[in-house]
PDB file of N, CA and C in Angstrom:
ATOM      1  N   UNK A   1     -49.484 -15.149 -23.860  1.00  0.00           N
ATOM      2  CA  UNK A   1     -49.327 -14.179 -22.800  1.00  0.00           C
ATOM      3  C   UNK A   1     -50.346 -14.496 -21.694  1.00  0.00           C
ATOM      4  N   UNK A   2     -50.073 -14.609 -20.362  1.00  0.00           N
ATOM      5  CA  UNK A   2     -50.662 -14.966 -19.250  1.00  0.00           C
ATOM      6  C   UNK A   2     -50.960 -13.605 -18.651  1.00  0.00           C
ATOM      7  N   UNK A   3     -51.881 -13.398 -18.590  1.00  0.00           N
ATOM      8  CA  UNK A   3     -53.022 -12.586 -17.503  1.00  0.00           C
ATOM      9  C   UNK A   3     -53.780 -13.285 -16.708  1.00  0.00           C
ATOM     10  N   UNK A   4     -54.047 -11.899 -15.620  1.00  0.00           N
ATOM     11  CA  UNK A   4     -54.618 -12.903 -14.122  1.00  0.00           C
ATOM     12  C   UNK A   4     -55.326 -11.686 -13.692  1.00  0.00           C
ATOM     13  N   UNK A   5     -56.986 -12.603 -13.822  1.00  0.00           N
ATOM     14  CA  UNK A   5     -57.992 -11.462 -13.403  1.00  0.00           C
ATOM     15  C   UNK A   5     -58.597 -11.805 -12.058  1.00  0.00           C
ATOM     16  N   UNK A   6     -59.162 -10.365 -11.683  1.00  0.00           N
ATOM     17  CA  UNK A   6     -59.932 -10.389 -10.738  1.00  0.00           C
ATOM     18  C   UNK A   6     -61.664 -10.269 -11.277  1.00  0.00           C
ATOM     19  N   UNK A   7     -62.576 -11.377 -11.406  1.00  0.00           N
ATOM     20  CA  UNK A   7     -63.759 -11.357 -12.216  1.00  0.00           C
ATOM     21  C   UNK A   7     -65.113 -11.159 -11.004  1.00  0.00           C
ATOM     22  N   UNK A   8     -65.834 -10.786 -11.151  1.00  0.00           N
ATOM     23  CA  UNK A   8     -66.878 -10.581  -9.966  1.00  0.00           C
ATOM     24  C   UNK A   8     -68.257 -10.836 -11.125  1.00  0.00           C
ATOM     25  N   UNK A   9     -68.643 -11.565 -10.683  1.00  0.00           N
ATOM     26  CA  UNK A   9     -70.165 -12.209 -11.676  1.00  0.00           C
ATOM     27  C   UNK A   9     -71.420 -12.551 -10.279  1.00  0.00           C
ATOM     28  N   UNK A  10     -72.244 -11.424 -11.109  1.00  0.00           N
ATOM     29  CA  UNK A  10     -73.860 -10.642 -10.262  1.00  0.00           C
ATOM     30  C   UNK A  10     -74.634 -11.419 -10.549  1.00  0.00           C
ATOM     31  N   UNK A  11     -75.478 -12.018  -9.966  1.00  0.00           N
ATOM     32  CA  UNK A  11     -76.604 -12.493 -11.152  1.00  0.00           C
ATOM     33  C   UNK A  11     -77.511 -12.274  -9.595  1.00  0.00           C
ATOM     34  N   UNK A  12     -79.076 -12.385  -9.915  1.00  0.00           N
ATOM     35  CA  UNK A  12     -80.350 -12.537  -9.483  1.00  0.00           C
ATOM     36  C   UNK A  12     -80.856 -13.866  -9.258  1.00  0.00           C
ATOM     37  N   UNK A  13     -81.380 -14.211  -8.047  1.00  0.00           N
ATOM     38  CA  UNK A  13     -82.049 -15.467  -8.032  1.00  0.00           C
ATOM     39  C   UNK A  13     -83.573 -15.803  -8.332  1.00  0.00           C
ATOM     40  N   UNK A  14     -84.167 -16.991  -8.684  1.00  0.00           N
ATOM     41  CA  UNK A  14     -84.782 -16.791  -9.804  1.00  0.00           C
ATOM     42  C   UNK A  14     -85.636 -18.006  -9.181  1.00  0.00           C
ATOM     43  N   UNK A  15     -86.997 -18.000  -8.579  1.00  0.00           N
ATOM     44  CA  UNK A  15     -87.949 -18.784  -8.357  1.00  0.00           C
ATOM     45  C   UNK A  15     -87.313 -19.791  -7.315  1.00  0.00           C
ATOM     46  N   UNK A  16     -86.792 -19.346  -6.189  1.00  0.00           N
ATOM     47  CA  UNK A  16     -86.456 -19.695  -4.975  1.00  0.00           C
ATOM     48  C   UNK A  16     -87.371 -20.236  -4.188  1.00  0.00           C
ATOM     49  N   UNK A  17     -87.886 -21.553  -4.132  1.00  0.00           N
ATOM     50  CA  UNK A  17     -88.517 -22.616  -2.953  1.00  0.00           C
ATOM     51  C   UNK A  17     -88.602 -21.882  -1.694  1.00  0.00           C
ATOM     52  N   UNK A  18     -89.246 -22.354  -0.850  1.00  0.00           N
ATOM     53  CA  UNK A  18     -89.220 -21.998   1.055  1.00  0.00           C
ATOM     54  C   UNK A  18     -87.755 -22.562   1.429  1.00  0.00           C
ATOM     55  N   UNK A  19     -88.089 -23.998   0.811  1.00  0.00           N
ATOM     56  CA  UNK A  19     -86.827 -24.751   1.503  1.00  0.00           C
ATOM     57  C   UNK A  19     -85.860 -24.347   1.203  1.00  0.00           C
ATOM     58  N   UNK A  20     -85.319 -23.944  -0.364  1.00  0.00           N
ATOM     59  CA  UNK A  20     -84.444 -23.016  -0.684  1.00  0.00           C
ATOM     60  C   UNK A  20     -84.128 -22.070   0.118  1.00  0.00           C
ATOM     61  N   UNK A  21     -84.925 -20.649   0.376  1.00  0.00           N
ATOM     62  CA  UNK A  21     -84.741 -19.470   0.964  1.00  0.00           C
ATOM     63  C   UNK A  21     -84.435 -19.875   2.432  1.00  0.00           C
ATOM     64  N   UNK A  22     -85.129 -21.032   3.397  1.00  0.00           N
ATOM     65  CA  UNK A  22     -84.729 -21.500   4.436  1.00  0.00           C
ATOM     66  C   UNK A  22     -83.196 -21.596   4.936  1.00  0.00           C
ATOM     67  N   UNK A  23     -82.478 -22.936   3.511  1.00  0.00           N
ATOM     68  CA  UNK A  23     -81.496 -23.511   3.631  1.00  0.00           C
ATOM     69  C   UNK A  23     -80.470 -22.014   3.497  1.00  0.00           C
ATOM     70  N   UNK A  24     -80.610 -20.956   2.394  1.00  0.00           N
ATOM     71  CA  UNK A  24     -79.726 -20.042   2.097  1.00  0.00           C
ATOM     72  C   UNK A  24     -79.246 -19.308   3.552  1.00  0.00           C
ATOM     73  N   UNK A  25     -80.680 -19.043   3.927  1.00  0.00           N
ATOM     74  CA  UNK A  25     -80.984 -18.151   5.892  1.00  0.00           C
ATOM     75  C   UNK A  25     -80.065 -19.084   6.559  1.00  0.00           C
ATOM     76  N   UNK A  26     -79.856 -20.075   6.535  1.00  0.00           N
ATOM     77  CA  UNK A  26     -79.622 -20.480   7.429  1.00  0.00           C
ATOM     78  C   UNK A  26     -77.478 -20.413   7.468  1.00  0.00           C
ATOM     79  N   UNK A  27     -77.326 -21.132   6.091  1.00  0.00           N
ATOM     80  CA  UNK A  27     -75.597 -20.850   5.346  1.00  0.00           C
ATOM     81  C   UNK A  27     -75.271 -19.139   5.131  1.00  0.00           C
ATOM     82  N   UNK A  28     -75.977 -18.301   5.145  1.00  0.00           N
ATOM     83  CA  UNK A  28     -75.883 -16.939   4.753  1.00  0.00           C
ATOM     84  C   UNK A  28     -74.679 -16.411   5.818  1.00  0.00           C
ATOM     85  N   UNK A  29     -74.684 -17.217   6.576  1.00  0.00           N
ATOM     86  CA  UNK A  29     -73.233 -15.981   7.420  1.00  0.00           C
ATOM     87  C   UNK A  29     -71.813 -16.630   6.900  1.00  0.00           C
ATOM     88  N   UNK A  30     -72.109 -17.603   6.037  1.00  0.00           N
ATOM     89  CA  UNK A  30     -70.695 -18.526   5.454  1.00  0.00           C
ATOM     90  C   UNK A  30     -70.544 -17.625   4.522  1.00  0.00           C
ATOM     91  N   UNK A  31     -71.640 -16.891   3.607  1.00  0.00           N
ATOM     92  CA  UNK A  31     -71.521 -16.277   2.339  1.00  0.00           C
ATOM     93  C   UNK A  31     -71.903 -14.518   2.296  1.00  0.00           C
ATOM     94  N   UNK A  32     -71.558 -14.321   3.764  1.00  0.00           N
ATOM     95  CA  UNK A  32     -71.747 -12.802   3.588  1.00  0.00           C
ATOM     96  C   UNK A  32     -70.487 -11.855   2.992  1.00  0.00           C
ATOM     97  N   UNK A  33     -70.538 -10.788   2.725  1.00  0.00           N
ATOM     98  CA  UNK A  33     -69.506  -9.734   2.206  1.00  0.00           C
ATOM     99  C   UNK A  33     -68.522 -10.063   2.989  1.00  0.00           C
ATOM    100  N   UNK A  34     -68.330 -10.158   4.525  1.00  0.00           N
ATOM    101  CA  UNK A  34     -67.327 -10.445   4.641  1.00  0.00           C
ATOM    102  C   UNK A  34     -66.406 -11.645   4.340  1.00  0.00           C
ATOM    103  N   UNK A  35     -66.645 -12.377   3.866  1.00  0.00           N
ATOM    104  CA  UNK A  35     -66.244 -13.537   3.601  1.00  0.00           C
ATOM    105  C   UNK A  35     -65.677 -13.026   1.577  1.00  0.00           C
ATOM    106  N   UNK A  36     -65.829 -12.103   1.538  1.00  0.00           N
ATOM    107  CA  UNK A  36     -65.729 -11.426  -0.250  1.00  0.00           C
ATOM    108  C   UNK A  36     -63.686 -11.485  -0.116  1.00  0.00           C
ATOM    109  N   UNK A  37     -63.493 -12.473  -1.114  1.00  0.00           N
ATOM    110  CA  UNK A  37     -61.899 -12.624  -1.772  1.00  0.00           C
ATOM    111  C   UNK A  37     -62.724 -13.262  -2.907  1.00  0.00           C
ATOM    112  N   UNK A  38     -61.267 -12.940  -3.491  1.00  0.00           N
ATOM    113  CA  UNK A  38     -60.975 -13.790  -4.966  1.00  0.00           C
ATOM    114  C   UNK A  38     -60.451 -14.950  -4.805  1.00  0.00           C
ATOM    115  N   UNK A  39     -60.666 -15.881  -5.488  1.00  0.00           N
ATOM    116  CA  UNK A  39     -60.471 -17.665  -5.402  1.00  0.00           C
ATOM    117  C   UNK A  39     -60.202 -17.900  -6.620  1.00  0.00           C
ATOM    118  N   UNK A  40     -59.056 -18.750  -7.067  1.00  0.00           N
ATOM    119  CA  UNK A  40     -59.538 -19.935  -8.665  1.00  0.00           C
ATOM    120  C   UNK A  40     -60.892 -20.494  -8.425  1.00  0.00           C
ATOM    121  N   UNK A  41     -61.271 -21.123  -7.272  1.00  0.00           N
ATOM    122  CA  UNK A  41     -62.660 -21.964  -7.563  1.00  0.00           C
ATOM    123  C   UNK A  41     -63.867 -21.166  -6.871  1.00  0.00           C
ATOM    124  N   UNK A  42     -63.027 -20.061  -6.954  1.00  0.00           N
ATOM    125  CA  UNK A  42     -64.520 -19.125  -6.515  1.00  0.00           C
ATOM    126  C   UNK A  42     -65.519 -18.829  -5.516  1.00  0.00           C
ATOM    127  N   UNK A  43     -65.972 -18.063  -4.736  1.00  0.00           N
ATOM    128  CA  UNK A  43     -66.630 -17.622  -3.643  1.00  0.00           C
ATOM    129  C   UNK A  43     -68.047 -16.963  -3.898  1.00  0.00           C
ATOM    130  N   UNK A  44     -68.871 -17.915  -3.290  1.00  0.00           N
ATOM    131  CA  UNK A  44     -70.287 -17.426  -3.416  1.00  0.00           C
ATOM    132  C   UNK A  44     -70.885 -16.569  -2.687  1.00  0.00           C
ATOM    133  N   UNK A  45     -71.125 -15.553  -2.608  1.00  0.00           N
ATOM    134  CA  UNK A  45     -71.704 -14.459  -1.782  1.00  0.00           C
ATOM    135  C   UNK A  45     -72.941 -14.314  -2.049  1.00  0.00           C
ATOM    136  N   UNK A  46     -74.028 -13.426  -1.074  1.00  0.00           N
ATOM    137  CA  UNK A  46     -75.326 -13.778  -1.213  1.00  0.00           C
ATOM    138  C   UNK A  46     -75.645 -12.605   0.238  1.00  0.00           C
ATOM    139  N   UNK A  47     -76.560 -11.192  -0.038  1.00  0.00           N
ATOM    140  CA  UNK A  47     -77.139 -10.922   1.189  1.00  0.00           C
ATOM    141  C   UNK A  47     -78.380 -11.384   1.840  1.00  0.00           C
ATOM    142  N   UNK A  48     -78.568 -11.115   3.178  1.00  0.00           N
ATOM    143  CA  UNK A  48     -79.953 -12.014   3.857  1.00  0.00           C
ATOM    144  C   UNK A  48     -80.926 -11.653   2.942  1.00  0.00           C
ATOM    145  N   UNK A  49     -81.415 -10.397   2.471  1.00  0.00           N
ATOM    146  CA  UNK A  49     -82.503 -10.173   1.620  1.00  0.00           C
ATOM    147  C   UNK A  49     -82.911 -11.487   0.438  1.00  0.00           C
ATOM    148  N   UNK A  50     -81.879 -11.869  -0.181  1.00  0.00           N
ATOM    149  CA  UNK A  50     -81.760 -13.531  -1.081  1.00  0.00           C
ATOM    150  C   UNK A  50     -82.375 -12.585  -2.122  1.00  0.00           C
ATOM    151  N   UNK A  51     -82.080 -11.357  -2.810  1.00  0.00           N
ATOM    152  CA  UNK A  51     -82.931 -11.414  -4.051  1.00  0.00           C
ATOM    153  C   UNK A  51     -81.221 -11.395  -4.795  1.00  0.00           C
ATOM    154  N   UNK A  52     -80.285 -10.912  -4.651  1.00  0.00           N
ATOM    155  CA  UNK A  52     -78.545 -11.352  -5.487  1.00  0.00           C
ATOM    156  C   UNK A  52     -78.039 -12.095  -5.001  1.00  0.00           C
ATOM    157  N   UNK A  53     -76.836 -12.466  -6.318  1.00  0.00           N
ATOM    158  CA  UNK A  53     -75.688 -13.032  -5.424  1.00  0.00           C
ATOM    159  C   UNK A  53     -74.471 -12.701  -6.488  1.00  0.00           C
ATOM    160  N   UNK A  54     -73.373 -12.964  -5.831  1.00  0.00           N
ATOM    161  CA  UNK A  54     -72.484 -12.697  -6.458  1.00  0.00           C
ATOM    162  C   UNK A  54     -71.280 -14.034  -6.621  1.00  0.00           C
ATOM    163  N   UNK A  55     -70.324 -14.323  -7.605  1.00  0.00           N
ATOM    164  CA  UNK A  55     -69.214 -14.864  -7.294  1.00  0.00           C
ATOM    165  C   UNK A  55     -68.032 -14.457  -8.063  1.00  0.00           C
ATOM    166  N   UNK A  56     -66.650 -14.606  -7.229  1.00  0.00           N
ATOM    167  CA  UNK A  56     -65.750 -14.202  -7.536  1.00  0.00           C
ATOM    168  C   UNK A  56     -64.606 -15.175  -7.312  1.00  0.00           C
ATOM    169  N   UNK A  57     -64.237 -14.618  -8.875  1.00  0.00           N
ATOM    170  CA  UNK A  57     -62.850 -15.485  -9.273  1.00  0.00           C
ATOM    171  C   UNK A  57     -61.330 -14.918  -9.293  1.00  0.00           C
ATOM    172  N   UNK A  58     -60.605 -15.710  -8.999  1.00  0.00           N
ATOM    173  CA  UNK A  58     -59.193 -14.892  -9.681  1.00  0.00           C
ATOM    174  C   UNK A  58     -58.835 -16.365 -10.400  1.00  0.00           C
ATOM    175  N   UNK A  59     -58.577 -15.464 -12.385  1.00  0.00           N
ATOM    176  CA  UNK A  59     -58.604 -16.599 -12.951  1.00  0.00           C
ATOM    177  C   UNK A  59     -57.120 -16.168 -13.877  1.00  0.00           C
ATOM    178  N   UNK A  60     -56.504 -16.953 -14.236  1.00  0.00           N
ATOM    179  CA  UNK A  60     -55.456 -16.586 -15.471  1.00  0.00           C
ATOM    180  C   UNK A  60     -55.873 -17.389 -16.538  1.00  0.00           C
ATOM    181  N   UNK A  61     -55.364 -16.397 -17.429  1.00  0.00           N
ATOM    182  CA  UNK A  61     -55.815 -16.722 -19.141  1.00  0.00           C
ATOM    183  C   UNK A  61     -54.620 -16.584 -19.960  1.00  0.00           C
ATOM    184  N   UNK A  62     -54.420 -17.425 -20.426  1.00  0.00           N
ATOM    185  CA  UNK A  62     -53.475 -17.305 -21.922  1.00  0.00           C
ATOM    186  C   UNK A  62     -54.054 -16.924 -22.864  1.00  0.00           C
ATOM    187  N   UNK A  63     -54.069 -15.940 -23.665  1.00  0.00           N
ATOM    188  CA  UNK A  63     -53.963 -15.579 -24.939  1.00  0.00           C
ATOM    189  C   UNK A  63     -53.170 -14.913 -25.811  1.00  0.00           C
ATOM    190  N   UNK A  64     -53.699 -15.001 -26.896  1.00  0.00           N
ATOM    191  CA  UNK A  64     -52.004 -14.122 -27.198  1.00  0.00           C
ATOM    192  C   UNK A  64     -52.372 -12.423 -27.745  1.00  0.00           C
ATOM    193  N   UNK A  65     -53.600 -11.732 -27.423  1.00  0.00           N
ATOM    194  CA  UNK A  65     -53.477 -10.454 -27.104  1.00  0.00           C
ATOM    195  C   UNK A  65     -54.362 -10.200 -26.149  1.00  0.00           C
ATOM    196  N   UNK A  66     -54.266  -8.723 -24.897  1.00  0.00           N
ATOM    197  CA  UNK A  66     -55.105  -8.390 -24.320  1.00  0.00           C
ATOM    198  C   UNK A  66     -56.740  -8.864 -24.216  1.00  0.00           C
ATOM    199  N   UNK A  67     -57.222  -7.900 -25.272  1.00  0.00           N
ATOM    200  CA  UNK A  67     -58.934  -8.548 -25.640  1.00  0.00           C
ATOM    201  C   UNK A  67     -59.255  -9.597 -25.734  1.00  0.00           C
ATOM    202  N   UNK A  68     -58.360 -10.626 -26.527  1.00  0.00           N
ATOM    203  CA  UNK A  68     -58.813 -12.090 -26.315  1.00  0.00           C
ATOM    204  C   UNK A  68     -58.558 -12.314 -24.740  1.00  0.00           C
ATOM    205  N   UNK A  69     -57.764 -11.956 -23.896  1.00  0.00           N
ATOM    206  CA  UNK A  69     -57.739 -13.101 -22.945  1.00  0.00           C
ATOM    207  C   UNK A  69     -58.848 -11.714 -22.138  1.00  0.00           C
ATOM    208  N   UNK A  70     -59.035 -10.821 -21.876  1.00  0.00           N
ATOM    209  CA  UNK A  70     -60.320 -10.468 -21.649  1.00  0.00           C
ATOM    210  C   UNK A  70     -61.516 -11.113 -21.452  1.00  0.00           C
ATOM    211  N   UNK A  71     -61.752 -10.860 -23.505  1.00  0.00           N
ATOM    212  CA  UNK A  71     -63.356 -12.135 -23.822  1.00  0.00           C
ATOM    213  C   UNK A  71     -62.791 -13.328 -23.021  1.00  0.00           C
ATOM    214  N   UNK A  72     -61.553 -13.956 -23.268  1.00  0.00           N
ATOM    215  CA  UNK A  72     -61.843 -15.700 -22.343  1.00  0.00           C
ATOM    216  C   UNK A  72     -62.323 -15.107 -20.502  1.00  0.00           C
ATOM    217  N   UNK A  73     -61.897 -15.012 -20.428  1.00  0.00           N
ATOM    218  CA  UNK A  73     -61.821 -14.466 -19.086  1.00  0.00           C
ATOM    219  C   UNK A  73     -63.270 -14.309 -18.075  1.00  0.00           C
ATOM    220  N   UNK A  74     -64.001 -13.331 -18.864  1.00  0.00           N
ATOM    221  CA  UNK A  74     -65.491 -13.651 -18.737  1.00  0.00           C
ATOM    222  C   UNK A  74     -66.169 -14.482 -19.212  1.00  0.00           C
ATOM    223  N   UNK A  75     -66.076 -15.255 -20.334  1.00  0.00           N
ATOM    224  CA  UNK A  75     -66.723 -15.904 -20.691  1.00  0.00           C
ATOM    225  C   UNK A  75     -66.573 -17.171 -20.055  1.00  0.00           C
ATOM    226  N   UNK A  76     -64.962 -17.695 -18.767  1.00  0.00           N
ATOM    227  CA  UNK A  76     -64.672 -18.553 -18.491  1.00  0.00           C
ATOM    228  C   UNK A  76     -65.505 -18.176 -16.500  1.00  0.00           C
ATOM    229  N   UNK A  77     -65.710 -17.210 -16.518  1.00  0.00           N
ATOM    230  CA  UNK A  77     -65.987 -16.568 -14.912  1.00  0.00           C
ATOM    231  C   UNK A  77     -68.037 -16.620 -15.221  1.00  0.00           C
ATOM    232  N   UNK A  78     -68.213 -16.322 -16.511  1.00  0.00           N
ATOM    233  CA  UNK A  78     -69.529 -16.700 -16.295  1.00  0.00           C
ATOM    234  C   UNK A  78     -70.161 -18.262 -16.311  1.00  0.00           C
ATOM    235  N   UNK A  79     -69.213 -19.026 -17.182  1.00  0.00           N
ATOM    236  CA  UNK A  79     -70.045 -20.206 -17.233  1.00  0.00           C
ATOM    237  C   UNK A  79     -69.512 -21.206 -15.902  1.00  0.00           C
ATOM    238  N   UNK A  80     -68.221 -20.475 -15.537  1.00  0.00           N
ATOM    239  CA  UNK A  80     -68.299 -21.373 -13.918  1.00  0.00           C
ATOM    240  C   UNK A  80     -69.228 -20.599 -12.716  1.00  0.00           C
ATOM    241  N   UNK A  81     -69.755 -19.651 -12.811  1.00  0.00           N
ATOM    242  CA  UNK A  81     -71.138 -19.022 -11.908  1.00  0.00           C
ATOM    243  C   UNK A  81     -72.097 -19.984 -12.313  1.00  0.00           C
ATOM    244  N   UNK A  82     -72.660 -20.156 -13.620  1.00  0.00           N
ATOM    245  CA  UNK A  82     -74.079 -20.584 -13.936  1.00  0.00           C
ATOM    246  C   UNK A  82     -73.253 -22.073 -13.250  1.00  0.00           C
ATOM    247  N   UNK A  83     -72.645 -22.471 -13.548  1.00  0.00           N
ATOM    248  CA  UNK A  83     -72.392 -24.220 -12.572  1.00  0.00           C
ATOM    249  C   UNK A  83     -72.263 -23.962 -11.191  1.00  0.00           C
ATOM    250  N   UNK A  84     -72.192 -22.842 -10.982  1.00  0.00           N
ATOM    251  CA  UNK A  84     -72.372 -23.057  -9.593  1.00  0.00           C
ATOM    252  C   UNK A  84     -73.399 -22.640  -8.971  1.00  0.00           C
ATOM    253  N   UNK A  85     -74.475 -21.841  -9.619  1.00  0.00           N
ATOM    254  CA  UNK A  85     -75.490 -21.743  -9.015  1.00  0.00           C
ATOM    255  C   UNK A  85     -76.418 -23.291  -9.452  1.00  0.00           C
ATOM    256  N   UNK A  86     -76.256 -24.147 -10.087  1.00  0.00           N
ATOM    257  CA  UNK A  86     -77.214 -25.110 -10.301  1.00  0.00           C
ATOM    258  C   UNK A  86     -76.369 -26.028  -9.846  1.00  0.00           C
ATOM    259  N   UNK A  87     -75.138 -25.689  -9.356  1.00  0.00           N
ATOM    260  CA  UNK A  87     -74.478 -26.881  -8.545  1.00  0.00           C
ATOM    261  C   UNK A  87     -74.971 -27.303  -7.046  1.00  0.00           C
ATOM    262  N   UNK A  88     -75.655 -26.104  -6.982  1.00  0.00           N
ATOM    263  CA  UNK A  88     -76.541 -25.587  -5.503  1.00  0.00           C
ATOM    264  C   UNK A  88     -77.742 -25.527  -5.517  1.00  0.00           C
ATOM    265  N   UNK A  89     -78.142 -26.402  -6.782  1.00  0.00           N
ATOM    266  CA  UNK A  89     -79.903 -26.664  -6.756  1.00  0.00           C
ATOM    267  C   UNK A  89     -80.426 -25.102  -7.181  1.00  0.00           C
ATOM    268  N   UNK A  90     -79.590 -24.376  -7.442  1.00  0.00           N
ATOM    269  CA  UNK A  90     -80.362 -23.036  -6.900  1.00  0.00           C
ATOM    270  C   UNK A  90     -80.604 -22.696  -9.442  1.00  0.00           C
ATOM    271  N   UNK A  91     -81.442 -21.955  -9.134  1.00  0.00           N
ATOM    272  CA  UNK A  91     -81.518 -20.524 -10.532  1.00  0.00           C
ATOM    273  C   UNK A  91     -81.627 -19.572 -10.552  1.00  0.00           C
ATOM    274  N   UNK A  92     -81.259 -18.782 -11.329  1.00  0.00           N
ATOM    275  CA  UNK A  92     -80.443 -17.557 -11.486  1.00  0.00           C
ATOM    276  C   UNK A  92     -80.280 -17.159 -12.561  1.00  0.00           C
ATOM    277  N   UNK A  93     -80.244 -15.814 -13.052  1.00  0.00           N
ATOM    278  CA  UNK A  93     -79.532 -14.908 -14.020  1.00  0.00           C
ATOM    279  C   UNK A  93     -78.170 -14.003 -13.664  1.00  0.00           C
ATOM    280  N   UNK A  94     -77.299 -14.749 -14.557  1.00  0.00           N
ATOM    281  CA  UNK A  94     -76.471 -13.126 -14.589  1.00  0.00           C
ATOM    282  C   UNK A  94     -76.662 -11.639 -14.927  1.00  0.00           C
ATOM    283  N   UNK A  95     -76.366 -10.773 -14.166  1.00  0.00           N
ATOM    284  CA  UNK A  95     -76.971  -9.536 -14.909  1.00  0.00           C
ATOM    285  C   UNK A  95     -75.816  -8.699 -14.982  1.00  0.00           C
ATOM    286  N   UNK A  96     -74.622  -9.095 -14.379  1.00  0.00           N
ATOM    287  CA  UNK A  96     -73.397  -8.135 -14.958  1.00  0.00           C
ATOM    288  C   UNK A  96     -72.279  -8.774 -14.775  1.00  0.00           C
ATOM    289  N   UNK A  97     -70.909  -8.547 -15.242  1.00  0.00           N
ATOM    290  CA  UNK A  97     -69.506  -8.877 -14.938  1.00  0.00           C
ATOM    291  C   UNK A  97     -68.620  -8.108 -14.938  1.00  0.00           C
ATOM    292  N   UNK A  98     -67.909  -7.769 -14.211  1.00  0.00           N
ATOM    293  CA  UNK A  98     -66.358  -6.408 -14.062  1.00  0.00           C
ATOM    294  C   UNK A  98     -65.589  -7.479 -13.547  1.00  0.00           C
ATOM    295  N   UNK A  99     -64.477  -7.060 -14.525  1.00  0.00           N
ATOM    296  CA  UNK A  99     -63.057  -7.316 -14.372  1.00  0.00           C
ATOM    297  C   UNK A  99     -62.127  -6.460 -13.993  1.00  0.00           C
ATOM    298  N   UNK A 100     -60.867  -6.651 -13.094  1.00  0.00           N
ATOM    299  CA  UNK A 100     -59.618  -6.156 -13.237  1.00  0.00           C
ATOM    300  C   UNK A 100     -58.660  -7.524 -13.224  1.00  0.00           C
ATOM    301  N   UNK A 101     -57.859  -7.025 -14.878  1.00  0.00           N
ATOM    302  CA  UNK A 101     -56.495  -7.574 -14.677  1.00  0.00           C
ATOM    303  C   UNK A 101     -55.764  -6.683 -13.642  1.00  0.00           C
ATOM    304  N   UNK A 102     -54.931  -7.889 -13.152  1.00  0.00           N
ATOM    305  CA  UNK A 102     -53.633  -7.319 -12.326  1.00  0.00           C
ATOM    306  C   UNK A 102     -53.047  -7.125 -12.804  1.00  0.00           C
ATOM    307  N   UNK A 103     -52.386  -7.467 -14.334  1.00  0.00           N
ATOM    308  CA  UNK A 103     -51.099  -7.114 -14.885  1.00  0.00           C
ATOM    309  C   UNK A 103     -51.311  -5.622 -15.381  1.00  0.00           C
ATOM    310  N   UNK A 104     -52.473  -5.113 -15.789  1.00  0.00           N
ATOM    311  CA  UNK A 104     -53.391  -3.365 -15.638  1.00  0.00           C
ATOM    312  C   UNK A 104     -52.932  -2.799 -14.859  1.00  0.00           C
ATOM    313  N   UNK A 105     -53.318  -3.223 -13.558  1.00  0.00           N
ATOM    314  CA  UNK A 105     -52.885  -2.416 -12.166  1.00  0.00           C
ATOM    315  C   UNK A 105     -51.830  -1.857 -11.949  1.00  0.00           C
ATOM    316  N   UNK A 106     -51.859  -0.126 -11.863  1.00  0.00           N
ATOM    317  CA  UNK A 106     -50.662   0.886 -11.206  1.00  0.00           C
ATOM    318  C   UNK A 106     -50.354   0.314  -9.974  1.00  0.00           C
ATOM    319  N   UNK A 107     -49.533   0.634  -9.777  1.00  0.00           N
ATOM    320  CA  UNK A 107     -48.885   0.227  -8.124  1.00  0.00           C
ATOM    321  C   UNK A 107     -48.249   1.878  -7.704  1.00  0.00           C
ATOM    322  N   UNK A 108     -48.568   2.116  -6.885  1.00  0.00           N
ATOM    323  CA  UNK A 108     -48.179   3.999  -6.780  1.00  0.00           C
ATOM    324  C   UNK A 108     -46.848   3.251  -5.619  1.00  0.00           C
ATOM    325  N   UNK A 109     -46.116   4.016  -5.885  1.00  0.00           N
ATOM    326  CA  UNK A 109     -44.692   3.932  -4.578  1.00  0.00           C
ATOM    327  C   UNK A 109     -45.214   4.856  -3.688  1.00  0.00           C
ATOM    328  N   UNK A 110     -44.763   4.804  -2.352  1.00  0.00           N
ATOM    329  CA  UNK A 110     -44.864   5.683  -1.753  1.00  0.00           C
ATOM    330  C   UNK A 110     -44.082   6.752  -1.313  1.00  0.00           C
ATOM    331  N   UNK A 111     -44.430   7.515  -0.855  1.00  0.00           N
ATOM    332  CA  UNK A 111     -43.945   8.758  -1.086  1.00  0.00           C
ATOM    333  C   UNK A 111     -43.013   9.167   0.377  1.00  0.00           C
ATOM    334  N   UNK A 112     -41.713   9.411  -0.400  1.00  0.00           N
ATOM    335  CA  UNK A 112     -40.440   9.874  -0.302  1.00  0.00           C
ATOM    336  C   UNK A 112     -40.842  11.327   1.167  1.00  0.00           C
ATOM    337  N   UNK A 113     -40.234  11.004   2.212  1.00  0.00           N
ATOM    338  CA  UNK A 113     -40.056  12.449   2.804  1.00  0.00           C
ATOM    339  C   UNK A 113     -39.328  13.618   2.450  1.00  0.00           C
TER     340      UNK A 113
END
């Protein structure tokens, strides 16, 4: 069974260089909130302050019940964050993950005059 999430993975940055915090100041309007969608390969967000960041996936999972493709789901949205924060020289902790499946999602009709 194929599910398709929307994953958002928080983490904290973690002993950030000058040159680091420089280079981030400087890319930070590529990676502000507005720039916030869901991607397969994911979107790095980050406010000027540089103490979070965030990235977000839209990922599908096969499993063959709910909870499993859940657990895959995060467990597949966190370990492509940690590669991407050291894909960027950068370190970091995760400190949270929320999901929504879409196949979950009510869709309300709208309403009839």
């Amino acid at each position: 069974m194929s599910r398709t999430y929307r994953i958002t993975v928080r983490g904290r940055f973690a002993d950030l260089t000058a040159a680091q915090r420089e280079q981030l100041r400087v890319e930070q309007a590529e990676h502000d909130m507005f720039a916030a969608k869901y991607t397969p390969e994911g979107v790095f967000l980050y406010g000027p302050e540089l103490v979070g960041y965030q990235f977000r996936y839209l990922l599908s999972v096969d499993e063959a019940s709910p909870e499993d493709a859940d657990l895959a789901a995060q467990l597949e949205a966190e370990a492509l964050a940690e590669a991407g924060i050291r894909a960027r020289g950068l370190q970091g902790r995760i400190t949270d993950t929320a999901f929504t499946c879409l196949e979950d999602m009510k869709i309300r009709g709208g309403r009839r005059p």
